[in-house]
C-alpha atoms as a PDB file:
ATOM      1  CA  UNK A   1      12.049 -22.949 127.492  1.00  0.00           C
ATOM      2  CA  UNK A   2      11.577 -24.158 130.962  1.00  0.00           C
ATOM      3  CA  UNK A   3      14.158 -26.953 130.426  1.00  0.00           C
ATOM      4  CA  UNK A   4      16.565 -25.328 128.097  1.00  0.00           C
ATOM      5  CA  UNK A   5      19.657 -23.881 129.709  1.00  0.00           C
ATOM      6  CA  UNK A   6      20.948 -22.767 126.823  1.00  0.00           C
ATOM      7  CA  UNK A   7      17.294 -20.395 125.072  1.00  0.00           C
ATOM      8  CA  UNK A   8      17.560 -18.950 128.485  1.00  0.00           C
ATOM      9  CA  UNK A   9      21.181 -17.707 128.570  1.00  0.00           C
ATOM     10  CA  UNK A  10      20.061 -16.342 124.983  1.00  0.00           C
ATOM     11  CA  UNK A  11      17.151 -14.346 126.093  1.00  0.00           C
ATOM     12  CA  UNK A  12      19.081 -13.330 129.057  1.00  0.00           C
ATOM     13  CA  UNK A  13      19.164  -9.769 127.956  1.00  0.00           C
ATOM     14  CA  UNK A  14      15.557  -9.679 126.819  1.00  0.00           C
ATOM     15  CA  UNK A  15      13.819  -6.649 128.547  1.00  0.00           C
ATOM     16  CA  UNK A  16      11.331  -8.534 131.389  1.00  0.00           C
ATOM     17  CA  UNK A  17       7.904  -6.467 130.434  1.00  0.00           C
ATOM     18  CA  UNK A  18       4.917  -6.563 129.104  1.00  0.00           C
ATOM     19  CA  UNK A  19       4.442  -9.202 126.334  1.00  0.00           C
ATOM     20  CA  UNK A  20       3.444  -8.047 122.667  1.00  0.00           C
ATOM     21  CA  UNK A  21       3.708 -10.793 120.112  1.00  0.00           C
ATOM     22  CA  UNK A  22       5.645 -10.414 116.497  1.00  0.00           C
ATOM     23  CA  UNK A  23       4.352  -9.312 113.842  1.00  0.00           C
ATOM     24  CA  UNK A  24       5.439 -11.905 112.009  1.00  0.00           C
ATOM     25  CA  UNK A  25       3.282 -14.469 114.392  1.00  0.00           C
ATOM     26  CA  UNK A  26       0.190 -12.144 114.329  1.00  0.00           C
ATOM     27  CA  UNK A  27      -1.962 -12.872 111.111  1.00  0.00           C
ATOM     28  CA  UNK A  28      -5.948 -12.568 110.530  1.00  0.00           C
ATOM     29  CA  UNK A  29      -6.372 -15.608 112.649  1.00  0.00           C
ATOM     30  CA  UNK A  30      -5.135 -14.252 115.472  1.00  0.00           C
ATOM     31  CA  UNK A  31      -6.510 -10.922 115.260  1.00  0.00           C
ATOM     32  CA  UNK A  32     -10.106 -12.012 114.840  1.00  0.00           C
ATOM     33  CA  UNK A  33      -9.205 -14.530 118.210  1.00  0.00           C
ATOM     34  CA  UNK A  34      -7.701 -11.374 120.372  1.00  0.00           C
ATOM     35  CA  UNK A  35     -11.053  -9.804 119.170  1.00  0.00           C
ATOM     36  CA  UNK A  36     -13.233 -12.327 120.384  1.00  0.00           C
ATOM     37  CA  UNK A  37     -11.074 -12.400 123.781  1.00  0.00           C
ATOM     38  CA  UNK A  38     -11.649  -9.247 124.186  1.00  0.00           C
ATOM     39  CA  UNK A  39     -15.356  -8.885 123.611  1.00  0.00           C
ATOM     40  CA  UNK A  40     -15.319 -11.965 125.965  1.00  0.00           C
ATOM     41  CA  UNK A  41     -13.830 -10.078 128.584  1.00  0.00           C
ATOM     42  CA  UNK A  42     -16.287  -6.872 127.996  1.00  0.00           C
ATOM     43  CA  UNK A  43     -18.948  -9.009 128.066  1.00  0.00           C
ATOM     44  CA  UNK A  44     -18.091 -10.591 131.189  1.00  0.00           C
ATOM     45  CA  UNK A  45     -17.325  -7.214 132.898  1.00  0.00           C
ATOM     46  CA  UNK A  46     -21.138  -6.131 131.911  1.00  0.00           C
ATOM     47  CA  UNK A  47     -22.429  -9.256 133.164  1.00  0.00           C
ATOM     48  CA  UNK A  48     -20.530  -8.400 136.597  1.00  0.00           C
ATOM     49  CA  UNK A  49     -21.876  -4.779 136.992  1.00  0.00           C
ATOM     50  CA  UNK A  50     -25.478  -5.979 135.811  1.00  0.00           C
ATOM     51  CA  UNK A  51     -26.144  -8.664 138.599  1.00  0.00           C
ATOM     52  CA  UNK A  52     -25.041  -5.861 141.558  1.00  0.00           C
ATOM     53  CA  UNK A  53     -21.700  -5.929 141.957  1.00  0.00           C
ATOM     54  CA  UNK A  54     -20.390  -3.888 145.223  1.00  0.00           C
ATOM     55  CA  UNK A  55     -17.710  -2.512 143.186  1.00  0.00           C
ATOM     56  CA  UNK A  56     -17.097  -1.308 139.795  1.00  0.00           C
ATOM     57  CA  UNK A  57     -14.902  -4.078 138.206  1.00  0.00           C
ATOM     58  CA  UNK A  58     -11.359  -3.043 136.692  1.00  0.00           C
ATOM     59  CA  UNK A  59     -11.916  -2.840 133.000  1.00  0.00           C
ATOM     60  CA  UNK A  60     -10.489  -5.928 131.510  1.00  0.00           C
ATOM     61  CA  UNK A  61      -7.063  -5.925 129.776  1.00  0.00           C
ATOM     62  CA  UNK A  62      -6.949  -6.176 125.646  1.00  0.00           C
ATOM     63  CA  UNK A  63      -5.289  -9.188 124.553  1.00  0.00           C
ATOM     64  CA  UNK A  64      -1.469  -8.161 123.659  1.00  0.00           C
ATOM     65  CA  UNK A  65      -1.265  -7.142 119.664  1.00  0.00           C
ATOM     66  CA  UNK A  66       2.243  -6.742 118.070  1.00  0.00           C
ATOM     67  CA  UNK A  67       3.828  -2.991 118.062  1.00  0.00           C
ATOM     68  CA  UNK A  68       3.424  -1.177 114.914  1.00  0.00           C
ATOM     69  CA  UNK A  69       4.465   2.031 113.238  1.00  0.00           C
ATOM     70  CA  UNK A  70       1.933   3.836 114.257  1.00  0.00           C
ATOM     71  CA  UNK A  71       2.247   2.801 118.221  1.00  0.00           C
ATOM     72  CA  UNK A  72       6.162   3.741 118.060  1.00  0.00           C
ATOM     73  CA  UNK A  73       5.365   7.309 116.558  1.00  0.00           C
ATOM     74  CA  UNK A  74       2.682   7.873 119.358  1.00  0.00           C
ATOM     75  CA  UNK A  75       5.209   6.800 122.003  1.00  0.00           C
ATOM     76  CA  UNK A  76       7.456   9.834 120.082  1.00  0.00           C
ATOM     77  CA  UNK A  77       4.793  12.356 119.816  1.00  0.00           C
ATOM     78  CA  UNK A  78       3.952  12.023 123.308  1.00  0.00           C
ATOM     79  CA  UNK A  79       7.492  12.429 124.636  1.00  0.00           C
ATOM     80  CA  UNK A  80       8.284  15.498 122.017  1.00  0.00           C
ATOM     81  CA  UNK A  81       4.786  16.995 123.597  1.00  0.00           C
ATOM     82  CA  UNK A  82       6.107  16.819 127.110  1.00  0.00           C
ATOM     83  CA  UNK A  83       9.304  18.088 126.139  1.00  0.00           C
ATOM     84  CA  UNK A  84       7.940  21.108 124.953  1.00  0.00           C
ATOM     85  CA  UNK A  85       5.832  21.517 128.079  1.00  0.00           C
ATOM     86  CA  UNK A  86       9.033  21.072 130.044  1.00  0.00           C
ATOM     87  CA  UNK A  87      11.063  23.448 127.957  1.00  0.00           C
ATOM     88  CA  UNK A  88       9.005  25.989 128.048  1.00  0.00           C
ATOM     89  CA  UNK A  89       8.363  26.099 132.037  1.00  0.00           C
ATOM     90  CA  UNK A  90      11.506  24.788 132.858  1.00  0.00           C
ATOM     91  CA  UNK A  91      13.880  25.530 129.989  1.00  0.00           C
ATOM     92  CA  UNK A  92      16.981  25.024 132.590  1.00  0.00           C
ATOM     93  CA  UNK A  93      15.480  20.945 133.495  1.00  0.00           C
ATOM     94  CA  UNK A  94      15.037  20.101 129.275  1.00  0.00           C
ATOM     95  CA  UNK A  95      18.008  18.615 128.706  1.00  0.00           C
ATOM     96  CA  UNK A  96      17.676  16.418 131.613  1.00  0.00           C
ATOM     97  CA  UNK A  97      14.283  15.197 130.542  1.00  0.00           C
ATOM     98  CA  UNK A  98      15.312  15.041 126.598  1.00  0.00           C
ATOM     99  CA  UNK A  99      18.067  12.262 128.310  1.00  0.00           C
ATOM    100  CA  UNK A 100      15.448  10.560 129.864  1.00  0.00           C
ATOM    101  CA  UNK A 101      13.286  10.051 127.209  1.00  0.00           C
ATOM    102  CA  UNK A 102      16.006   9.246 124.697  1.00  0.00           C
ATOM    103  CA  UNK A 103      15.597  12.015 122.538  1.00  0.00           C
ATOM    104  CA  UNK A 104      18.437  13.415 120.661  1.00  0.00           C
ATOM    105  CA  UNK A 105      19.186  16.987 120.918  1.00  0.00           C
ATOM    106  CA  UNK A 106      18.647  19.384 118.948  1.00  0.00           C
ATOM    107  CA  UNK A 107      21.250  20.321 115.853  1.00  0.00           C
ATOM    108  CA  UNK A 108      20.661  24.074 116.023  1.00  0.00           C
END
């Protein structure tokens, strides 16, 4: 990708975040290897704290696993949750935060 004009004009409009891999390039293999990485870095954040480290060390970041169903209906839940805490002490600000969080309105 570095040298190819032409992938890069492609991906152009490819949200800059966070990377999570396909789930189409994500089989057993590379589950049990994200596992190990992660232990890895657990282990090494033990091995920190246990030889007197000044400072607590940031917890280490989990190795990027593709979205699923499950991770898409907690991202819902949780913005249906704080619409209802909004609507219901700020009924007059709802519609402003059911826009920001992309949720439709209501059909009543």
């Amino acid at each position: 990708m570095a040298q190819d004009d032409d992938l890069v004009e492609e991906t152009r409009t490819v949200p800059v975040g966070a990377y999570r891999p396909r789930v189409t390039e994500f089989g057993t293999t590379e589950e049990l290897l994200a596992g190990i990485h992660d232990l890895i870095g657990h282990l090494n954040t033990n091995f920190i704290v246990a030889n007197g480290a000044k400072s607590r060390p940031h917890p280490p970041k989990p190795f990027p696993r593709p979205e699923t169903a499950r991770d898409r209906a907690r991202k819902r839940w949780a913005a249906t949750d704080v619409l209802d805490i909004v609507s219901a002490v700020t009924p007059h600000a709802a519609e402003r935060v059911r826009r920001s969080l992309g949720i439709a309105p209501d059909d009543e």
